[in-house]
PDB file of N, CA and C in Angstrom:
ATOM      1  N   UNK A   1      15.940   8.424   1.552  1.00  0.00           N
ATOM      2  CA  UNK A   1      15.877   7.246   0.700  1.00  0.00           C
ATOM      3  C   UNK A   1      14.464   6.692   0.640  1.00  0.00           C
ATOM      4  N   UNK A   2      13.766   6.586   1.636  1.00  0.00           N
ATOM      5  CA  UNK A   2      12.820   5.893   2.001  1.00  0.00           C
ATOM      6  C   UNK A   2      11.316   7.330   0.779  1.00  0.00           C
ATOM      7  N   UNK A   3      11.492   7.994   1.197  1.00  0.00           N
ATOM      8  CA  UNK A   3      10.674   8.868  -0.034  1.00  0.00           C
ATOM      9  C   UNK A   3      10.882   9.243  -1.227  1.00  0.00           C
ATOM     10  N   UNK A   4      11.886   8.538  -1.694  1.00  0.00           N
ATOM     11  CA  UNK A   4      12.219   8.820  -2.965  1.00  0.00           C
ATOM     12  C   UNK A   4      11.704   7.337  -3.529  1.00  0.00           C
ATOM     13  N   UNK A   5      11.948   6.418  -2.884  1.00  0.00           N
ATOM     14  CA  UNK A   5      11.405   4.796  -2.773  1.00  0.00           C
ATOM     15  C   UNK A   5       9.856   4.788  -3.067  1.00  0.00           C
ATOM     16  N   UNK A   6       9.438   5.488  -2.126  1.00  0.00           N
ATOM     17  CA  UNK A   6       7.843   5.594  -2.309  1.00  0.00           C
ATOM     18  C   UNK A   6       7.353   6.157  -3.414  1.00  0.00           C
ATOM     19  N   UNK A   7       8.312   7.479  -3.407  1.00  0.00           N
ATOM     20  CA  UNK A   7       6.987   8.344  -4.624  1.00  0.00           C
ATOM     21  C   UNK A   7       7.587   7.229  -5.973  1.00  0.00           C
ATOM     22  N   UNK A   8       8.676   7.041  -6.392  1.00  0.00           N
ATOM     23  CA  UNK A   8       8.647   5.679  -7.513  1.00  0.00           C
ATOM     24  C   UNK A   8       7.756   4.978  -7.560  1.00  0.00           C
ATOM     25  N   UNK A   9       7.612   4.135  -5.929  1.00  0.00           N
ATOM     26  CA  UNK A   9       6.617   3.171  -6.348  1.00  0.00           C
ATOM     27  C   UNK A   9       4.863   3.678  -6.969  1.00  0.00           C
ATOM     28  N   UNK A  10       4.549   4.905  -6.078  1.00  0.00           N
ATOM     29  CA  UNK A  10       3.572   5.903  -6.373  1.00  0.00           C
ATOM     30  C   UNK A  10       3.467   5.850  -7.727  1.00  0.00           C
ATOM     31  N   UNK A  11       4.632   6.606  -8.471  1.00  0.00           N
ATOM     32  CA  UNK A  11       3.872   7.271 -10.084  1.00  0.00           C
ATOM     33  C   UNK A  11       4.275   5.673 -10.618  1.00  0.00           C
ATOM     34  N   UNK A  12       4.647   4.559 -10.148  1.00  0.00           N
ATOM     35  CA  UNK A  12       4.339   3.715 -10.924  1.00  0.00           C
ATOM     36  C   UNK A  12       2.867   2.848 -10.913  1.00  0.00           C
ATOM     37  N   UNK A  13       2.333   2.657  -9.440  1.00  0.00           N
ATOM     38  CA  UNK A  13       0.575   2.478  -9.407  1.00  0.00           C
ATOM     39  C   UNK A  13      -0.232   3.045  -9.965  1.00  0.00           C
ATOM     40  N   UNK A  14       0.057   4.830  -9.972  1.00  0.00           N
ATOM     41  CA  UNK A  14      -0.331   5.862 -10.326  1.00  0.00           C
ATOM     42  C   UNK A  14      -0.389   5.697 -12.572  1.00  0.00           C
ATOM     43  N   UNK A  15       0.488   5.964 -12.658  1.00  0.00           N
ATOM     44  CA  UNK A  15       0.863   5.573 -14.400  1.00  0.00           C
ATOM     45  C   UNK A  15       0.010   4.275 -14.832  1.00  0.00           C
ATOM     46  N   UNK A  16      -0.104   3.474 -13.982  1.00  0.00           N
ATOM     47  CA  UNK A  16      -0.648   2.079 -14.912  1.00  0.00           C
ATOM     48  C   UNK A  16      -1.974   1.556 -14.663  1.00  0.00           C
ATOM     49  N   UNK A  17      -2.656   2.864 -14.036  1.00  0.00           N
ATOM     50  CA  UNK A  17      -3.826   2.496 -13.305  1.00  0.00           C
ATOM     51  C   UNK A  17      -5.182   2.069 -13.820  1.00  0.00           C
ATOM     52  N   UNK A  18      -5.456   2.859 -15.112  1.00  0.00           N
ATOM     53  CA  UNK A  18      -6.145   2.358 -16.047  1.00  0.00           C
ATOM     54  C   UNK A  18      -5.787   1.856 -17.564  1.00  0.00           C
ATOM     55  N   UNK A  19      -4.632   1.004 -17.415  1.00  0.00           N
ATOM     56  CA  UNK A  19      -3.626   0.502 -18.555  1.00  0.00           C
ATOM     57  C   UNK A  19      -5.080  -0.702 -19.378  1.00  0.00           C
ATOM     58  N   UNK A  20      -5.654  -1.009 -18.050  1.00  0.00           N
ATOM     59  CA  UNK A  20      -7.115  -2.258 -18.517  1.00  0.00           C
ATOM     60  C   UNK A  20      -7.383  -2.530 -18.043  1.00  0.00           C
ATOM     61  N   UNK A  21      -8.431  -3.423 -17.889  1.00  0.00           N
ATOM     62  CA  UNK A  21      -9.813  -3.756 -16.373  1.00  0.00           C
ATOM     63  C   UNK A  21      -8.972  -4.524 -15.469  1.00  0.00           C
ATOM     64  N   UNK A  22      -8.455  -5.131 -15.906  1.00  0.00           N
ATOM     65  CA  UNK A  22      -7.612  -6.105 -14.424  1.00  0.00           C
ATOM     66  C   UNK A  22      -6.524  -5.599 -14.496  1.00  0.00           C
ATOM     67  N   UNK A  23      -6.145  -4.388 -14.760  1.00  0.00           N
ATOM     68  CA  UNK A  23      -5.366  -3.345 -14.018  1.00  0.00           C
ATOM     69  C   UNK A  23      -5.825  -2.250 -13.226  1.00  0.00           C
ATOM     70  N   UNK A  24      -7.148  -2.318 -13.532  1.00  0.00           N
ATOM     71  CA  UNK A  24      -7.689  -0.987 -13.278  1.00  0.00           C
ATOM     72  C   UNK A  24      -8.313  -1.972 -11.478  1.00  0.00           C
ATOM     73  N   UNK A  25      -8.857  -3.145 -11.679  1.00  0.00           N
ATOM     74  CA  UNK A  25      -9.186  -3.932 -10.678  1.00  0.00           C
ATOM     75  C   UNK A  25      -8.039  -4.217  -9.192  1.00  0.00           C
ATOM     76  N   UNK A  26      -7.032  -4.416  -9.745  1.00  0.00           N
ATOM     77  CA  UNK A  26      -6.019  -4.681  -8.911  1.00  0.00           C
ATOM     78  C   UNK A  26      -5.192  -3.075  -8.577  1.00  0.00           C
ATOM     79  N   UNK A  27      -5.446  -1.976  -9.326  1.00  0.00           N
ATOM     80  CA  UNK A  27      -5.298  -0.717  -8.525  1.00  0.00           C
ATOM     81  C   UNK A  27      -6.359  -0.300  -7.715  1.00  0.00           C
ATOM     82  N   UNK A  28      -7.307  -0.755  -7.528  1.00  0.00           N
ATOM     83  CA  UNK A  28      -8.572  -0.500  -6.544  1.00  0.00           C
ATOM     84  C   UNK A  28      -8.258  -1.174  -5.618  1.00  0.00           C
ATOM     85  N   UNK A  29      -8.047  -2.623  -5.637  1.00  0.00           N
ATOM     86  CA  UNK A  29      -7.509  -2.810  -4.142  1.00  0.00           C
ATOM     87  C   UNK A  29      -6.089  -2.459  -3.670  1.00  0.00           C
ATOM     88  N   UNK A  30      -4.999  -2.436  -4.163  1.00  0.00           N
ATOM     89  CA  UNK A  30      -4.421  -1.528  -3.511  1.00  0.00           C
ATOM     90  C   UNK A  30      -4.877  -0.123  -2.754  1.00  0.00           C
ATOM     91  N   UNK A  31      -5.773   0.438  -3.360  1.00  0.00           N
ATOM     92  CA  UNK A  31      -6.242   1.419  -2.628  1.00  0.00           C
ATOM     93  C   UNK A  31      -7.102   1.446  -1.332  1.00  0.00           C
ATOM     94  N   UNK A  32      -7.463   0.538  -1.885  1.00  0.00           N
ATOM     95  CA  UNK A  32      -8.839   0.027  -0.890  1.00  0.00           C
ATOM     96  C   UNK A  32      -8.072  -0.568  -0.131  1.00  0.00           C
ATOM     97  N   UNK A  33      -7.055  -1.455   0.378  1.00  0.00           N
ATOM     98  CA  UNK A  33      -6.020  -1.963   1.378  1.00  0.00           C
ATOM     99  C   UNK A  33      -5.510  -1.218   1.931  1.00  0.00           C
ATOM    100  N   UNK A  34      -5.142  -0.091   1.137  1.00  0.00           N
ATOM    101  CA  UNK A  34      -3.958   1.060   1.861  1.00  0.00           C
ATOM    102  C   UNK A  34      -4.965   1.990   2.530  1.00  0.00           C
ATOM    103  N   UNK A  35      -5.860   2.035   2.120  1.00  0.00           N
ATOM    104  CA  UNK A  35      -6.750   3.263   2.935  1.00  0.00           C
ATOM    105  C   UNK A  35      -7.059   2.397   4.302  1.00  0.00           C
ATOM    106  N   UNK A  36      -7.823   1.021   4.331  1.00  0.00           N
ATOM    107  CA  UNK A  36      -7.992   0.219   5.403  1.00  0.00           C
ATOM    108  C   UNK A  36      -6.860   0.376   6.663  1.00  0.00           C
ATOM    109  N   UNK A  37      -5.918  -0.171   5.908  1.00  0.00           N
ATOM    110  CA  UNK A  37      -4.634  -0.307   6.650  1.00  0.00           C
ATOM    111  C   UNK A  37      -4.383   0.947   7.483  1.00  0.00           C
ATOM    112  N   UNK A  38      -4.305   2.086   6.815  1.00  0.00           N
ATOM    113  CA  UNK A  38      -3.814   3.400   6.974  1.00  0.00           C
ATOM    114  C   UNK A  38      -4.731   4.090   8.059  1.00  0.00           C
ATOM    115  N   UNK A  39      -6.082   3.839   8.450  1.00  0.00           N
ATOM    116  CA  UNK A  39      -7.042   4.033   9.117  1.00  0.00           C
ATOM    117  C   UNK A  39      -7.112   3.491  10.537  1.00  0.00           C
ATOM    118  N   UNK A  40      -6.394   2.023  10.008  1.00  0.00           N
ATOM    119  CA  UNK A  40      -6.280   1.132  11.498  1.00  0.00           C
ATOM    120  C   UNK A  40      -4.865   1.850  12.371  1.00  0.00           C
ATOM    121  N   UNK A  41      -4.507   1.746  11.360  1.00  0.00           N
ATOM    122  CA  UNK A  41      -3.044   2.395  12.233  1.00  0.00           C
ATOM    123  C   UNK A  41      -3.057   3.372  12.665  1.00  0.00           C
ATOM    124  N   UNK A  42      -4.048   4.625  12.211  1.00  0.00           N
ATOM    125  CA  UNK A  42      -4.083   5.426  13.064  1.00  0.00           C
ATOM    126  C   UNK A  42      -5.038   5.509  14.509  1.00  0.00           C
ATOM    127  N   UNK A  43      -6.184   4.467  13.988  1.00  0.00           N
ATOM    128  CA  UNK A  43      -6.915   4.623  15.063  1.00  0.00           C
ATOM    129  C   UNK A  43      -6.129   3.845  16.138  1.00  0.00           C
ATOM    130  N   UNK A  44      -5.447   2.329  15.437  1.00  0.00           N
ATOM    131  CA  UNK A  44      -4.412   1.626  16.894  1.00  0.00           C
ATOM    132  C   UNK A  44      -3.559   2.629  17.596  1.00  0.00           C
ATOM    133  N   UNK A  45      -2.885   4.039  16.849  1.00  0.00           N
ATOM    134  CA  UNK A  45      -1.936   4.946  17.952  1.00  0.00           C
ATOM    135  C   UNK A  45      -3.220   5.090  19.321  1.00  0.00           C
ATOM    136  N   UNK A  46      -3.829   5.469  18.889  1.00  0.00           N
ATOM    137  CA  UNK A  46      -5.227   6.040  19.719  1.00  0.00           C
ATOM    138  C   UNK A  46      -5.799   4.956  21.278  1.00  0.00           C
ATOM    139  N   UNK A  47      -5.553   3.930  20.419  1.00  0.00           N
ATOM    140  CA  UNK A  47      -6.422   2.964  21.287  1.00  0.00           C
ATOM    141  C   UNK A  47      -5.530   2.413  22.668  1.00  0.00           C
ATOM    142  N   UNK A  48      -6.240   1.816  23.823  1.00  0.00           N
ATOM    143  CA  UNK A  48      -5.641   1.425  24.937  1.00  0.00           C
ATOM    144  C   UNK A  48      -5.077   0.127  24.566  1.00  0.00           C
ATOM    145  N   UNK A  49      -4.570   0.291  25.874  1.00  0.00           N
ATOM    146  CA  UNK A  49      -3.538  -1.454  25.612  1.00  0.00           C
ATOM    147  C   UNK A  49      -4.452  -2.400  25.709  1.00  0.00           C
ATOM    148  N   UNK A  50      -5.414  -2.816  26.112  1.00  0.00           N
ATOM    149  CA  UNK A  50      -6.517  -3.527  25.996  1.00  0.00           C
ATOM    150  C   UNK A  50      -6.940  -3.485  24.626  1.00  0.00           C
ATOM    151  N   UNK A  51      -7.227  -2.475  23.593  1.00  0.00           N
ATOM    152  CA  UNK A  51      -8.134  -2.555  22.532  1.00  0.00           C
ATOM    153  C   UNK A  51      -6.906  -2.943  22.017  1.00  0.00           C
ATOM    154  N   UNK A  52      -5.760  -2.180  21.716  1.00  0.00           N
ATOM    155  CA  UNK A  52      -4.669  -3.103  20.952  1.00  0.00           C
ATOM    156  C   UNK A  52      -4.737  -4.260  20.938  1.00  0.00           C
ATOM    157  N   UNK A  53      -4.427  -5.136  22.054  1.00  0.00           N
ATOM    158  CA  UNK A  53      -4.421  -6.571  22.221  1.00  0.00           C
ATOM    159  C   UNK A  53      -5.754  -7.525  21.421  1.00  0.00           C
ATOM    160  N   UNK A  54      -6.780  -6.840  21.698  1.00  0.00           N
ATOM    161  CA  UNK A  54      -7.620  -6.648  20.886  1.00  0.00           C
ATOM    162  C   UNK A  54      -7.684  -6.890  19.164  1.00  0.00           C
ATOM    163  N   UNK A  55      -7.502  -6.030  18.947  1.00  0.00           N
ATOM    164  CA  UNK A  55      -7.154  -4.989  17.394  1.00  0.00           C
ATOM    165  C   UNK A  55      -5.813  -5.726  16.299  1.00  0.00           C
ATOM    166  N   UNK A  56      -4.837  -5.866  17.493  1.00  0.00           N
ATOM    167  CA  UNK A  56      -3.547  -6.452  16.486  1.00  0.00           C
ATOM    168  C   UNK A  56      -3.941  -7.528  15.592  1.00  0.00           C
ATOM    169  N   UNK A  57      -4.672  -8.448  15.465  1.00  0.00           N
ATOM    170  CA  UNK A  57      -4.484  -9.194  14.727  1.00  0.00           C
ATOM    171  C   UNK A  57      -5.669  -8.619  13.767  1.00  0.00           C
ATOM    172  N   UNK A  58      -6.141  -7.904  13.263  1.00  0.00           N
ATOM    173  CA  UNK A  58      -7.217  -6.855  12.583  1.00  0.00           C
ATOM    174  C   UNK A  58      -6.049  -6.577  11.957  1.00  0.00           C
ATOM    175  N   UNK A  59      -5.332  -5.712  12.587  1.00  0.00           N
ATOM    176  CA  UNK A  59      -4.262  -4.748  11.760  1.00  0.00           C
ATOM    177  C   UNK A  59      -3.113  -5.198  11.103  1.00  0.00           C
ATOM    178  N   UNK A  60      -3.095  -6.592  11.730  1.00  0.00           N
ATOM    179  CA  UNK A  60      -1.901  -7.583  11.131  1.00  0.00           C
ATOM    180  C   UNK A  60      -2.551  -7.614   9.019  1.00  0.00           C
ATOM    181  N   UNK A  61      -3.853  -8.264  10.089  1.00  0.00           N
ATOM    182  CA  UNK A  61      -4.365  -8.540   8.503  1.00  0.00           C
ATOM    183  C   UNK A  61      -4.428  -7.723   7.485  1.00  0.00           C
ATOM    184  N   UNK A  62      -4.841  -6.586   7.866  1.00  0.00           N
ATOM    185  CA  UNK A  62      -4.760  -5.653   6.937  1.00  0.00           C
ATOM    186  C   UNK A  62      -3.614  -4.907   6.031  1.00  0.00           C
ATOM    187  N   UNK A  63      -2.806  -5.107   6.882  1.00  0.00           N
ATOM    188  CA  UNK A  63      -1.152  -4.857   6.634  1.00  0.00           C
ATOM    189  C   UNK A  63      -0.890  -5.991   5.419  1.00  0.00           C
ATOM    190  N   UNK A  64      -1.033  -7.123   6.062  1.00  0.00           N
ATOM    191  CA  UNK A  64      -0.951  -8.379   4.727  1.00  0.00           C
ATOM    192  C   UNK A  64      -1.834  -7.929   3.474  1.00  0.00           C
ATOM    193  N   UNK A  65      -2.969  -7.584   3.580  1.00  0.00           N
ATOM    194  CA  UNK A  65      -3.194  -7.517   2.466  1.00  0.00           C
ATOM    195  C   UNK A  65      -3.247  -6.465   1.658  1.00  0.00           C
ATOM    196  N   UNK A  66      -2.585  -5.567   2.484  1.00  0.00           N
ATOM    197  CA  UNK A  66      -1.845  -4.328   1.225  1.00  0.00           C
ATOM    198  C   UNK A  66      -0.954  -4.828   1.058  1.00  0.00           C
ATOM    199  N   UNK A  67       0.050  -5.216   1.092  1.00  0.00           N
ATOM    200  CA  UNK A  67       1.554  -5.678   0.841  1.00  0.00           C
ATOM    201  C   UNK A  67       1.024  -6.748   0.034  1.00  0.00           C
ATOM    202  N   UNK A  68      -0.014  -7.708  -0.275  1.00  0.00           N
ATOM    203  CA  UNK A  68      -0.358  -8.750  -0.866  1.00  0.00           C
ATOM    204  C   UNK A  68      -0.522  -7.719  -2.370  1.00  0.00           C
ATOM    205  N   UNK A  69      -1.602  -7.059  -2.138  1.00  0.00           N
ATOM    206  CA  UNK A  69      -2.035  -6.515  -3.383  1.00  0.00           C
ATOM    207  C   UNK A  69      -0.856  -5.775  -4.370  1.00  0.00           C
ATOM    208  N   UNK A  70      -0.165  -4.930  -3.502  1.00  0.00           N
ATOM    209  CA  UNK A  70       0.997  -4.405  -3.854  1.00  0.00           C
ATOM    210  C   UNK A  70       1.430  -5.259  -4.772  1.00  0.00           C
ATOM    211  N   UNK A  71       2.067  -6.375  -4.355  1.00  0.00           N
ATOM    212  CA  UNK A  71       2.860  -7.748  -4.857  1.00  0.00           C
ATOM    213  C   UNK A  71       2.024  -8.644  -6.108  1.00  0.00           C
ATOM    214  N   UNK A  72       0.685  -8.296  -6.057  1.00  0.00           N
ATOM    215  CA  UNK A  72      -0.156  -9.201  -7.130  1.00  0.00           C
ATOM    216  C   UNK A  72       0.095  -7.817  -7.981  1.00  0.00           C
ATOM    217  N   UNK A  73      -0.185  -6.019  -7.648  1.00  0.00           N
ATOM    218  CA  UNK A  73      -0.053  -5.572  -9.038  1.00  0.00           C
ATOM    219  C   UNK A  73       0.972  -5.341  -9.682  1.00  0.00           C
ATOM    220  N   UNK A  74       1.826  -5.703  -8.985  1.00  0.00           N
ATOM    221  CA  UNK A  74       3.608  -5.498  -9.497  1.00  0.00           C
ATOM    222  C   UNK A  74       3.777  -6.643 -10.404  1.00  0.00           C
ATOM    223  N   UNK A  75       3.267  -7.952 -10.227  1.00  0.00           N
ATOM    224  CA  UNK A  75       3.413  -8.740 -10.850  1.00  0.00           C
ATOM    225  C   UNK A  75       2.675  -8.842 -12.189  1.00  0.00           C
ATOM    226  N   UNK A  76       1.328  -8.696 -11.952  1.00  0.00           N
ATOM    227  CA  UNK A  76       0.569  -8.343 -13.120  1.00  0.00           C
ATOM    228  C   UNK A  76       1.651  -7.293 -14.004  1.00  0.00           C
ATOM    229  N   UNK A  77       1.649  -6.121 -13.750  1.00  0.00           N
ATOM    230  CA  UNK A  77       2.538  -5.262 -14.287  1.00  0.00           C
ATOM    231  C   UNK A  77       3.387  -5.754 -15.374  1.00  0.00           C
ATOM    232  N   UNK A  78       4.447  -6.522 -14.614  1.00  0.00           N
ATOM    233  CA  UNK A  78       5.280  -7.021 -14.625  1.00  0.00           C
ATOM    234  C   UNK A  78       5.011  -8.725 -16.206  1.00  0.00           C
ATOM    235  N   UNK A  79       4.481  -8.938 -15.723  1.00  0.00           N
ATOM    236  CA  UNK A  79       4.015  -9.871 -16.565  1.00  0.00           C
ATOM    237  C   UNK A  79       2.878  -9.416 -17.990  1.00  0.00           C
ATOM    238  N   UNK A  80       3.070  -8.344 -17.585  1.00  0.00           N
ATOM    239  CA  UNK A  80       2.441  -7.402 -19.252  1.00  0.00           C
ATOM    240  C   UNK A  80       3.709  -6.269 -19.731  1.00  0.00           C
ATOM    241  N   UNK A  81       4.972  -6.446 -19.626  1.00  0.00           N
ATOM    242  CA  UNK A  81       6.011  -5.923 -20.237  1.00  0.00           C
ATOM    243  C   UNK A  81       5.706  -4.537 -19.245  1.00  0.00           C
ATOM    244  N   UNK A  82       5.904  -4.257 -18.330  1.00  0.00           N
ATOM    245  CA  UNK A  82       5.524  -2.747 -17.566  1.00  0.00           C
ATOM    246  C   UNK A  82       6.983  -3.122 -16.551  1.00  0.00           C
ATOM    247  N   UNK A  83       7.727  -2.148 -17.057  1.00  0.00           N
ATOM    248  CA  UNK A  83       8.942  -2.232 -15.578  1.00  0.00           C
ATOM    249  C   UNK A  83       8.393  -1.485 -14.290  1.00  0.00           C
ATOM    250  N   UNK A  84       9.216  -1.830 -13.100  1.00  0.00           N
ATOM    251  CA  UNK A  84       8.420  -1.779 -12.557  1.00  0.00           C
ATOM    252  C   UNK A  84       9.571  -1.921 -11.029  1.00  0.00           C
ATOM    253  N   UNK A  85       9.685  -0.736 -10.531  1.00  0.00           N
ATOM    254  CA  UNK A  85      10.646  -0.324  -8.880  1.00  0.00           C
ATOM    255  C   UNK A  85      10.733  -1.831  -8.255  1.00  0.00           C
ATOM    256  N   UNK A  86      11.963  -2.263  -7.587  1.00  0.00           N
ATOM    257  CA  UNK A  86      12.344  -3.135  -6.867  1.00  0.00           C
ATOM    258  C   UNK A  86      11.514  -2.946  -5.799  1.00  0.00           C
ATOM    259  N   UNK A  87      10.717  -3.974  -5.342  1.00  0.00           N
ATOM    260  CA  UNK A  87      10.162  -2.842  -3.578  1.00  0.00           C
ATOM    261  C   UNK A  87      10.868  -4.004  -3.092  1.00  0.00           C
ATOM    262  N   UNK A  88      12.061  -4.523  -2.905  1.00  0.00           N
ATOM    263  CA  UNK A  88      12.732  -5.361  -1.824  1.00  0.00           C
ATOM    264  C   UNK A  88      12.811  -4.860  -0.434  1.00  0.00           C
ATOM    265  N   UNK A  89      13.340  -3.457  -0.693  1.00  0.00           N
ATOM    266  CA  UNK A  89      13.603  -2.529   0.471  1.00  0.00           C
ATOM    267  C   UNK A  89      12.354  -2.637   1.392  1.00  0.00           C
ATOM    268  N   UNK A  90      10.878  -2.479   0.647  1.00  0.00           N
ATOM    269  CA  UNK A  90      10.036  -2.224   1.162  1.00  0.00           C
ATOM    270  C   UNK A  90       9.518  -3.422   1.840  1.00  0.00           C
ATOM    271  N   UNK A  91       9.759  -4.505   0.725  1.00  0.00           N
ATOM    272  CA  UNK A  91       9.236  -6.011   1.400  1.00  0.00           C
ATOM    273  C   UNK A  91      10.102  -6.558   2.686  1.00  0.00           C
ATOM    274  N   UNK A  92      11.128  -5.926   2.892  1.00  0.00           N
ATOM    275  CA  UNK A  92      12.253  -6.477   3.820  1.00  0.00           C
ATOM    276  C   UNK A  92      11.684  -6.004   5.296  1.00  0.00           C
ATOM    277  N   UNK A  93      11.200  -5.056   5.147  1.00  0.00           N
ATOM    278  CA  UNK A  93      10.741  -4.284   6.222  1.00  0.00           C
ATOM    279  C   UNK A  93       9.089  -3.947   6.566  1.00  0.00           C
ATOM    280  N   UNK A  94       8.367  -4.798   7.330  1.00  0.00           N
ATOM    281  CA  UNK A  94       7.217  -4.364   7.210  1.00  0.00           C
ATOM    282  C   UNK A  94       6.587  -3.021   8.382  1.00  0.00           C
ATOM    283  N   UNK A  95       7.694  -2.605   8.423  1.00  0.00           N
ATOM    284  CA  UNK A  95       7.048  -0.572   9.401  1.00  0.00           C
ATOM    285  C   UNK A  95       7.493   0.196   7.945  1.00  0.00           C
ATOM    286  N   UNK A  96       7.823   0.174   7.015  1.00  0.00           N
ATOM    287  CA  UNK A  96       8.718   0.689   6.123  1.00  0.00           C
ATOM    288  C   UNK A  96       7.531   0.312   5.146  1.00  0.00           C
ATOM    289  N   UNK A  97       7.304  -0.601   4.670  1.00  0.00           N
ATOM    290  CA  UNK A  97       5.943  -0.916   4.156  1.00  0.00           C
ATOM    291  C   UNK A  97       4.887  -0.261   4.783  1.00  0.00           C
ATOM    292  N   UNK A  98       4.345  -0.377   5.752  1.00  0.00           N
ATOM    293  CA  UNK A  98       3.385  -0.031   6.605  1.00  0.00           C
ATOM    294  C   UNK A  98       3.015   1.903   5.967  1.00  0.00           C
ATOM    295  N   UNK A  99       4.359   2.589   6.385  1.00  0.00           N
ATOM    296  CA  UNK A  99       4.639   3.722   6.119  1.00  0.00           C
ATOM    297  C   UNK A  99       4.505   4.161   5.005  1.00  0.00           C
ATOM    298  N   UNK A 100       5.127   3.169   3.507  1.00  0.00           N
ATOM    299  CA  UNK A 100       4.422   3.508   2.259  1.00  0.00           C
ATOM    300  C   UNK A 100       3.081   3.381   2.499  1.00  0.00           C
ATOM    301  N   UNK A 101       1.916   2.529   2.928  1.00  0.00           N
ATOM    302  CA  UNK A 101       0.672   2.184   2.800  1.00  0.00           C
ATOM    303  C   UNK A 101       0.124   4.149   2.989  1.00  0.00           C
ATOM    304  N   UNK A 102       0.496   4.750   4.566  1.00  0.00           N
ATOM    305  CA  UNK A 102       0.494   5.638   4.590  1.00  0.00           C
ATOM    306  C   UNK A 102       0.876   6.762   3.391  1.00  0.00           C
ATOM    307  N   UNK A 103       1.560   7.140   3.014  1.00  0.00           N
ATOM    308  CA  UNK A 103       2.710   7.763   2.534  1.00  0.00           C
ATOM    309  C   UNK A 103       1.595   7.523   0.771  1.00  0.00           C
ATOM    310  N   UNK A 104       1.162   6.626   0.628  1.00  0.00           N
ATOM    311  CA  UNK A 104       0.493   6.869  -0.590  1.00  0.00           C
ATOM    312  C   UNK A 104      -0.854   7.424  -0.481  1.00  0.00           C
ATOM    313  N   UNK A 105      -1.613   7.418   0.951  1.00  0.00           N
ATOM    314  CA  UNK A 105      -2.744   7.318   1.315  1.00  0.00           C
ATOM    315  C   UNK A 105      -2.362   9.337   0.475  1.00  0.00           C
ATOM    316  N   UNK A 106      -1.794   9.697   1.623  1.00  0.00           N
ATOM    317  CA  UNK A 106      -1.310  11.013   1.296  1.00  0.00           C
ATOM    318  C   UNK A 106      -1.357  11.697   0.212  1.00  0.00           C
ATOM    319  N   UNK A 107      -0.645  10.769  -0.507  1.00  0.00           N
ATOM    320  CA  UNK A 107      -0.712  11.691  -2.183  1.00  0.00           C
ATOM    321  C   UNK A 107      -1.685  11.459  -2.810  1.00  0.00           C
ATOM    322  N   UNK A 108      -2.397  10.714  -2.609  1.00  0.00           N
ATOM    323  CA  UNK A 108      -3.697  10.297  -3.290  1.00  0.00           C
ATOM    324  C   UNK A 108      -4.628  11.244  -3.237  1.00  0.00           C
ATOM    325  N   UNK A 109      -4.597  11.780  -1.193  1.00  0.00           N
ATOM    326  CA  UNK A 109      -5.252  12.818  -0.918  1.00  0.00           C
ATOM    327  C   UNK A 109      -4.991  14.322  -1.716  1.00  0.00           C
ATOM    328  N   UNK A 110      -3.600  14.668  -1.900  1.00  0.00           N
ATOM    329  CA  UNK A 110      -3.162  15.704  -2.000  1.00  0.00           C
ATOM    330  C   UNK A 110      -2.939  15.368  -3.103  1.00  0.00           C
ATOM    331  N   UNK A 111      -3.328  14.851  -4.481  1.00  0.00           N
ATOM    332  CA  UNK A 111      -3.677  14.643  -5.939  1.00  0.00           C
ATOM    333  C   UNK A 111      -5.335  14.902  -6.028  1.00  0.00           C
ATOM    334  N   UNK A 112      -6.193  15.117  -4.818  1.00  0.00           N
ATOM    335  CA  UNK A 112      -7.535  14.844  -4.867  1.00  0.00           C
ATOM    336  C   UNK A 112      -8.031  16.608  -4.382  1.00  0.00           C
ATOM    337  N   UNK A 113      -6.775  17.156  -4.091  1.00  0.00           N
ATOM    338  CA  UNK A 113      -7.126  18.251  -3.225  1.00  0.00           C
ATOM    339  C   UNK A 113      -7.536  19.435  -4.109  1.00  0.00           C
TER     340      UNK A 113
END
């Protein structure tokens, strides 16, 4: 469920990305959030319990503001006649979110490959 969820939300960032400049603006930071995000989280598996303690509130933030951006381009979208995937599922859950942030980092890569 959870990847069939994602790649939707995917070819829908993906599809509307250069629809116009403040679409094209607000798909850059999504990207630019999700790559951040996606970077911390891997380096936090890595790090000691000290740098965590550290680090968490870094990674908090960053987490917020992919899920922020997400939510500003859905709306934009949304508010220019563009339908546009429920991410309730995704907003309900922020490891599930977290995991899309990942999970798009991915295809982005493997669209780049």
């Amino acid at each position: 469920m959870e990847l069939e969820k994602f790649e939707e939300v995917y070819q829908v960032l993906e599809a509307q990305k250069e629809k116009d400049e403040t679409t094209a603006e607000l798909y850059a930071d999504v990207k630019e959030f999700a790559y951040k995000y996606a970077t911390m989280r891997y380096r936090f598996s890595e790090m000691s319990r000290e740098e965590k303690a550290e680090n968490d509130s870094y990674r908090t933030s960053q987490h917020n503001r992919f899920m922020d951006s997400v939510r500003i381009y859905f709306r934009y979208l949304q508010n220019n006649g563009v339908s546009v995937p429920d991410i309730s599922k995704l907003e309900a859950d922020r490891k599930i979110f977290g995991n899309f942030a990942c999970y798009y980092i991915f295809r982005i890569e493997c669209e780049q490959a």
